[in-house]
Protein backbone atom coordinates (compact mmCIF):
# COMPACT_ATOMS: atom_id res chain seq x y z
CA UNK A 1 0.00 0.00 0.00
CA UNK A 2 1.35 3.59 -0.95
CA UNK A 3 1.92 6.01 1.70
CA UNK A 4 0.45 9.65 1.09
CA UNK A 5 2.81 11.89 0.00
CA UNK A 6 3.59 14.64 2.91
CA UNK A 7 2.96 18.12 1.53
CA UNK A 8 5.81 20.64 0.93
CA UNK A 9 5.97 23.14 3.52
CA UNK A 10 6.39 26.90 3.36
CA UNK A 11 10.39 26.35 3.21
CA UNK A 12 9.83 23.77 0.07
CA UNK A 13 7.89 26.65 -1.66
CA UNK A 14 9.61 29.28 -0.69
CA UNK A 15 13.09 27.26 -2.14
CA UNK A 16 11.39 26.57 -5.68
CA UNK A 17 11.46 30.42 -6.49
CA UNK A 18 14.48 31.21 -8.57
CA UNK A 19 16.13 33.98 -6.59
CA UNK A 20 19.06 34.36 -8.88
CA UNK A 21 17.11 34.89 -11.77
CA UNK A 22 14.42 36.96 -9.91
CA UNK A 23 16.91 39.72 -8.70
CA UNK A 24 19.69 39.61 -11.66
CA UNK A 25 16.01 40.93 -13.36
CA UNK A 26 15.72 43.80 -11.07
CA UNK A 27 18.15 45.78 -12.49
CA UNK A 28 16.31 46.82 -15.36
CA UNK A 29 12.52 48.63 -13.63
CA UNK A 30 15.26 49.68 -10.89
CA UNK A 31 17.47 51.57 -13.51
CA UNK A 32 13.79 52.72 -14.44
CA UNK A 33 12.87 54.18 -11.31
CA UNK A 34 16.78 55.84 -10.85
CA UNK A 35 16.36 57.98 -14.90
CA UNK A 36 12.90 59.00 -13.81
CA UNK A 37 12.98 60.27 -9.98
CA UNK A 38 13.86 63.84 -9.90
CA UNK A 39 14.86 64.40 -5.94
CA UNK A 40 14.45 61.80 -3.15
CA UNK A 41 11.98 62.74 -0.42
CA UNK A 42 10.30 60.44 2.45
CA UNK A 43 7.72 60.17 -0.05
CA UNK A 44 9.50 59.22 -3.07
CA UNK A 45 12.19 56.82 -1.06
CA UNK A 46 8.79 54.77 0.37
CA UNK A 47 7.56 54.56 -3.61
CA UNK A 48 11.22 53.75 -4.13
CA UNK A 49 10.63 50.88 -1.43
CA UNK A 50 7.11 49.92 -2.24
CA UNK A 51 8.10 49.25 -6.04
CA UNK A 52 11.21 47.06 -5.32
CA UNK A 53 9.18 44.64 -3.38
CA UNK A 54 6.47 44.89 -5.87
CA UNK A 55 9.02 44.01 -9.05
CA UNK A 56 10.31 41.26 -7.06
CA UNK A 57 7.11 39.79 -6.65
CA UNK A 58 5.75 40.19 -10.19
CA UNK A 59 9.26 38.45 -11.55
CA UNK A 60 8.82 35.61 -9.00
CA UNK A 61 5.55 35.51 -10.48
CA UNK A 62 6.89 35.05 -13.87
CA UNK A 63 9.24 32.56 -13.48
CA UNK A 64 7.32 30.28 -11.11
CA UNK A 65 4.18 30.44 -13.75
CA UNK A 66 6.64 29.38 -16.15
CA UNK A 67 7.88 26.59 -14.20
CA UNK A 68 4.54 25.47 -13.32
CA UNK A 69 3.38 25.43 -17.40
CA UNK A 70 6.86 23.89 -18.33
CA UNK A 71 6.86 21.09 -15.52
CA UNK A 72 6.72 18.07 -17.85
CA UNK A 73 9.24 19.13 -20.35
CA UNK A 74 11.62 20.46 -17.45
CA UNK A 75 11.37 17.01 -15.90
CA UNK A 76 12.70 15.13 -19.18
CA UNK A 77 15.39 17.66 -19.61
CA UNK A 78 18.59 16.58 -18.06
CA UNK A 79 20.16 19.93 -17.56
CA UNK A 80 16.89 21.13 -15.32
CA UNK A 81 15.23 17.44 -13.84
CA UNK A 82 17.16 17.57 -11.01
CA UNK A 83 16.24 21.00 -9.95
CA UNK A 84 12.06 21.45 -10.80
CA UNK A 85 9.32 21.49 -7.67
CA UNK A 86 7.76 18.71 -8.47
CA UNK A 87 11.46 17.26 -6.21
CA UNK A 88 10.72 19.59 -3.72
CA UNK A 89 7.51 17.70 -2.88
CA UNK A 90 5.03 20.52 -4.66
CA UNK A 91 1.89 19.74 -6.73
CA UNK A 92 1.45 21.38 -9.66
CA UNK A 93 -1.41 23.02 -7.99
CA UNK A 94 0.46 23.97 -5.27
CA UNK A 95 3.19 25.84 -7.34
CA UNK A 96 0.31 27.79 -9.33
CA UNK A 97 -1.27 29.20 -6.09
CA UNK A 98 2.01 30.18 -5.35
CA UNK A 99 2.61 32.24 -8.79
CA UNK A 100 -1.16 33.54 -8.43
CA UNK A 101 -0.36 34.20 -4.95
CA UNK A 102 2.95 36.41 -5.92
CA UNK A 103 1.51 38.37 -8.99
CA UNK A 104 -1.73 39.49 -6.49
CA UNK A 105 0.91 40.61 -3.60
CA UNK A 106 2.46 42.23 -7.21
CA UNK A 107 -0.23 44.36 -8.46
CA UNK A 108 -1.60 45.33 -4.90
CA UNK A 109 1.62 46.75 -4.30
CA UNK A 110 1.48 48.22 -7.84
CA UNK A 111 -1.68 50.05 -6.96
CA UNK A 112 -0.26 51.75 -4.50
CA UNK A 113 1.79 53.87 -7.38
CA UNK A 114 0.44 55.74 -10.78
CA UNK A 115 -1.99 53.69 -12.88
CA UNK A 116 -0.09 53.51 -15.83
CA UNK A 117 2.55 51.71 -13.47
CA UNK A 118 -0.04 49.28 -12.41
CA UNK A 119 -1.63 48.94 -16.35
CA UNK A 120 2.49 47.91 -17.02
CA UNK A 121 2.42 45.20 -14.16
CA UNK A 122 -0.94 43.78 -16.01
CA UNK A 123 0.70 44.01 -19.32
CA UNK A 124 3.81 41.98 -18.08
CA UNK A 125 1.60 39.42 -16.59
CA UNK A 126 -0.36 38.81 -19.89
CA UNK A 127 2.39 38.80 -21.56
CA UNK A 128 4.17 36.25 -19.07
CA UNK A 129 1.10 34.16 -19.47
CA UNK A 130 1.10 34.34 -23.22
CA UNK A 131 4.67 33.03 -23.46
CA UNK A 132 4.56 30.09 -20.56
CA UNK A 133 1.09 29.14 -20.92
CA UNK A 134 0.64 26.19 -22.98
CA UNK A 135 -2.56 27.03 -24.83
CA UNK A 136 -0.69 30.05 -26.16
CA UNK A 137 2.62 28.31 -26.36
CA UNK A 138 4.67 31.27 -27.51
CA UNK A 139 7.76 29.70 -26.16
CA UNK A 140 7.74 26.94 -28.53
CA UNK A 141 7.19 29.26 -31.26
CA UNK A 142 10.05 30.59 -33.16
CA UNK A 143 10.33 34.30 -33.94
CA UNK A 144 7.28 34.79 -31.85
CA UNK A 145 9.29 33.90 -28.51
CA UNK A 146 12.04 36.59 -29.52
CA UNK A 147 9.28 39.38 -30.13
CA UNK A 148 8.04 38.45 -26.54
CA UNK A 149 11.17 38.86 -25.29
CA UNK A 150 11.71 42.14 -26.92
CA UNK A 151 8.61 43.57 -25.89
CA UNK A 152 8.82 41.89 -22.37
CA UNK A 153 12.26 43.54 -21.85
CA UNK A 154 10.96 47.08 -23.02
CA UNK A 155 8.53 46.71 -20.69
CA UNK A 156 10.12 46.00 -17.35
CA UNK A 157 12.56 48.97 -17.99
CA UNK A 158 9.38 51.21 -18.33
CA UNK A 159 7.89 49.79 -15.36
CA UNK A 160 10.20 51.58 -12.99
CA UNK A 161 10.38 54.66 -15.36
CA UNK A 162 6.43 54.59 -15.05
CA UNK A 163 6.93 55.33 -10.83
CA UNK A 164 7.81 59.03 -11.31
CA UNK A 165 6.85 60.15 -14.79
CA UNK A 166 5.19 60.16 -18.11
CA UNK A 167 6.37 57.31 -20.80
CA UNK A 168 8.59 60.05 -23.12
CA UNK A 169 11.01 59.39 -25.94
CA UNK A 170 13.49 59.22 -23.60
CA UNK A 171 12.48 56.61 -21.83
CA UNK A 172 11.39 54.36 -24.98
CA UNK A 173 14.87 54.87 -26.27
CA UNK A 174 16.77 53.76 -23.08
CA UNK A 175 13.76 51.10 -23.01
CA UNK A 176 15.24 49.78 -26.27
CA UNK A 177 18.37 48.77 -25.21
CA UNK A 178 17.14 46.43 -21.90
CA UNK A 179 14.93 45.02 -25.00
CA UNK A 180 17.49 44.35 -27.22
CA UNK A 181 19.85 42.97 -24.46
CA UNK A 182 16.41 40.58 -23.09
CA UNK A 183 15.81 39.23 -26.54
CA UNK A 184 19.61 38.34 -27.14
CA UNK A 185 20.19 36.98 -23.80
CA UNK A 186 17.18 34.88 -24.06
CA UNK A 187 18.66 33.30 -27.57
CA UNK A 188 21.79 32.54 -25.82
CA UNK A 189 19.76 30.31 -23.47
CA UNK A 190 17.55 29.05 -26.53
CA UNK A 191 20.96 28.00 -28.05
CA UNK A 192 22.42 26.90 -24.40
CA UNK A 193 19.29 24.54 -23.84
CA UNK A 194 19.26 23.60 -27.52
CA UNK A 195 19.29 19.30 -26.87
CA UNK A 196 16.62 19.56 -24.06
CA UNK A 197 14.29 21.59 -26.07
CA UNK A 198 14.57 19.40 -28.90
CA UNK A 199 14.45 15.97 -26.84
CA UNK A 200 11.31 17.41 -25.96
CA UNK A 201 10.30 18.96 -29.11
CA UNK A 202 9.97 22.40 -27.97
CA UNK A 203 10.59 24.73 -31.53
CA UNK A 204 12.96 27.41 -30.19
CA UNK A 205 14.85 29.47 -32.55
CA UNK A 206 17.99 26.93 -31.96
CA UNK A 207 15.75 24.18 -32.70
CA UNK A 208 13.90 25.44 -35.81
CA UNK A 209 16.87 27.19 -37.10
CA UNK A 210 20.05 25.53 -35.68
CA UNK A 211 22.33 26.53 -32.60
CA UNK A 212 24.87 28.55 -34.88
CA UNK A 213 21.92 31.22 -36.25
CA UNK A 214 20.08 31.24 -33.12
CA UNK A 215 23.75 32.48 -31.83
CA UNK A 216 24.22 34.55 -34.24
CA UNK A 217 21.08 36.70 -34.24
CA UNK A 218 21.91 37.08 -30.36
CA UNK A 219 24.89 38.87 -31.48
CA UNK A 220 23.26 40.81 -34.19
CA UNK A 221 20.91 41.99 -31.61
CA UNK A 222 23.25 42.65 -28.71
CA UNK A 223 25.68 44.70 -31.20
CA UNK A 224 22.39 46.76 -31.71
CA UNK A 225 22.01 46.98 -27.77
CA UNK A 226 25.71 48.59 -28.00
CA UNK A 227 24.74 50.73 -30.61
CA UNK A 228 21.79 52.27 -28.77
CA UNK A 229 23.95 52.65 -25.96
CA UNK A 230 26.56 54.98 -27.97
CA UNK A 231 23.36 56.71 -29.76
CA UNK A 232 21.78 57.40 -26.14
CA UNK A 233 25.12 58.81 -24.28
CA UNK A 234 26.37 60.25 -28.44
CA UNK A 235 23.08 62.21 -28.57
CA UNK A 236 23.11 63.35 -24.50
CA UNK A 237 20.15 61.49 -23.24
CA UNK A 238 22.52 59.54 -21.18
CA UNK A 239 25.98 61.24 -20.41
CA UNK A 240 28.38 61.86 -22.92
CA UNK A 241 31.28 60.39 -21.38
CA UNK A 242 29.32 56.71 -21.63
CA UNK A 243 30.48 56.33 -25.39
CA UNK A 244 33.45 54.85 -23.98
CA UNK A 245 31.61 51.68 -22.96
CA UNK A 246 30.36 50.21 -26.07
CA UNK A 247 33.36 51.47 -27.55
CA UNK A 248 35.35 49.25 -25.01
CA UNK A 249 33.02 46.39 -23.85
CA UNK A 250 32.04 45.45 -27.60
CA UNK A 251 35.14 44.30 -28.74
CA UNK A 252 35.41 42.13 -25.85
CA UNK A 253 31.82 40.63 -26.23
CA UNK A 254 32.76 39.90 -29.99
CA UNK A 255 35.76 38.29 -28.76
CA UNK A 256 34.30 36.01 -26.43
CA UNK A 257 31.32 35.52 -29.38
CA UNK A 258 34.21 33.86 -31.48
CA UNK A 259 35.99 31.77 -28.68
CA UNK A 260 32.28 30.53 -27.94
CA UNK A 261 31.64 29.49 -31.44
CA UNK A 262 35.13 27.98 -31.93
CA UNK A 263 34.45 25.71 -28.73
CA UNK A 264 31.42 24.06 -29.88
CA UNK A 265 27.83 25.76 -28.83
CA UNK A 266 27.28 23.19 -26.06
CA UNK A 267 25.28 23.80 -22.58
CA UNK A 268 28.86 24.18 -20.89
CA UNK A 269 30.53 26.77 -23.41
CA UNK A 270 27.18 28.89 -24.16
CA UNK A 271 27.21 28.57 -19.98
CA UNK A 272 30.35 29.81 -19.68
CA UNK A 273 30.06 32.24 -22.43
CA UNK A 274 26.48 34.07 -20.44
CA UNK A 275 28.77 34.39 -17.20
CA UNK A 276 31.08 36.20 -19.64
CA UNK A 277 28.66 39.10 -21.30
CA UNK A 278 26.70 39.27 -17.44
CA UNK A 279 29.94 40.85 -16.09
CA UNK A 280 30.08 42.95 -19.06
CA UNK A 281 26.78 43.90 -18.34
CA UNK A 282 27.53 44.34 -14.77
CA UNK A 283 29.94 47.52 -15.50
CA UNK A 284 27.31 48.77 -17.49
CA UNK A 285 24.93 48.59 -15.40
CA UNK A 286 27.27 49.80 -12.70
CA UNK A 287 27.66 52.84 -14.92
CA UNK A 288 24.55 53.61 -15.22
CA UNK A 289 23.63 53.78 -11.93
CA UNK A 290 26.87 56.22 -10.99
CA UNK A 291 24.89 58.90 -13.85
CA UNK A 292 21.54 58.47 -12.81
CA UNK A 293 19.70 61.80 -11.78
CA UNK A 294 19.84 59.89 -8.77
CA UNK A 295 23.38 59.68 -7.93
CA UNK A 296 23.57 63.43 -9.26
């Protein structure tokens, strides 16, 4: 006779969310909120405050709806078996409460701000849902998954910029480049997870057009990423003196590009190759943040 299962308990659930992913996604609506505050008072610091919790919530959201919609594929992938809730004990049904649980805590928070900032946390949901959800199943379609990565990425940069102002050229422009960066990064791990996908027959761009042009277009888009960059700090909507960084980091991004392709685009190398471009993306980032209004 089969014993029940014993349910997962509130340190099982809390350990399926994917904190690295969740915060390294933070930097994005938090560079938002940094280019659109103009002062810091009490007030603005607890909007500051009541935002950050509310991103974090919304991406937790995200990613465990995704898991949740993904479970039986994840399971038959090697790379990600070992590591999905269902090993943590959690139903399916558990893990879906959770993620409904997470985006509600989200967009309460969220209406504690400017509508439009709470109509961006809806949009993002959707749009989460649209991509993970398997009725939609824009993850397994090719092209489409990229455009939902392009418009996703746009849209948690103008999340934060939503806290303290109006949606302006500006900020679509600077929106662009966390878009362009999303979308390539997100080919990278399309190319990365390449034999999973296709053992499970999940049409990513690697899968429906082979690892080496699913690579390649990530590099065609992040060169564009540097190129808004120059344009933004070229033109003075971000500091002048930021030129230098595309100027500097490209070369070594294209560099690493090569050694990646030269090694074989495995999971290990493509790995290997994202910790690469992150810290790249680190100093930009880091950048950023020293010129926001901000900082000033």
């Amino acid at each position: 006779m089969a014993l029940p299962r014993k349910r997962a308990g509130l340190v099982a659930y809390a350990s399926s969310i994917r904190y690295r992913d969740v915060l390294l996604l933070q930097g994005s609506p938090l560079l938002g909120v940094a280019f659109s505050v103009r002062g810091m008072t009490i007030e603005h610091a607890v909007s500051v405050l009541i935002f950050a919790l509310a991103s974090v919530l919304l991406v937790a959201h995200v990613f465990t709806f995704n898991d949740w919609a993904g479970i039986g594929l994840d399971s038959n992938d090697p790379n990600k078996s070992g590591d999905v809730f269902a090993v943590r004990g959690i139903s399916d049904h558990g893990v879906v409460l959770l993620s409904l649980g997470l985006l509600a805590a989200s967009l309460l928070l969220l209406a504690l701000l400017r509508v439009q900032t709470l109509l961006l946390g809806i949009a993002i949901a959707a749009l989460s849902a649209l991509y993970s959800h398997p009725t939609f199943n824009a993850k397994g379609t090719p092209v489409v998954s990229s455009f939902s990565h392009l418009i996703g990425g746009a849209l948690h940069f103008l999340l934060g910029y939503s806290v303290f102002g109006a949606i302006d050229r500006r900020g679509v422009l600077m929106a662009l480049f966390f878009a362009l960066t999303f979308t390539a990064g997100h080919l990278n791990q399309e190319v990365r997870d390449h034999e999973g996908d296709r053992l499970n027959g999940i049409r990513t761009n690697a899968v429906a057009f082979g690892k080496t042009s699913a690579f390649v277009a990530g590099w065609l888009l992040f060169t564009l990423a540097y190129a808004d960059l120059f344009f933004l700090a070229y033109t003075g909507i971000l500091p002048t003196p930021l030129t230098v960084l595309p100027s500097v980091l490209y070369p070594v991004h294209v560099f690493w590009s090569v050694t990646t392709l030269r090694d074989g685009l495995n999971f290990a190398t493509v790995s290997r190759f994202q910790n690469r471009y992150r810290m790249l993306y680190a100093v930009i980032g880091a950048a950023l943040v020293a010129t926001t209004p901000f900082v000033r």
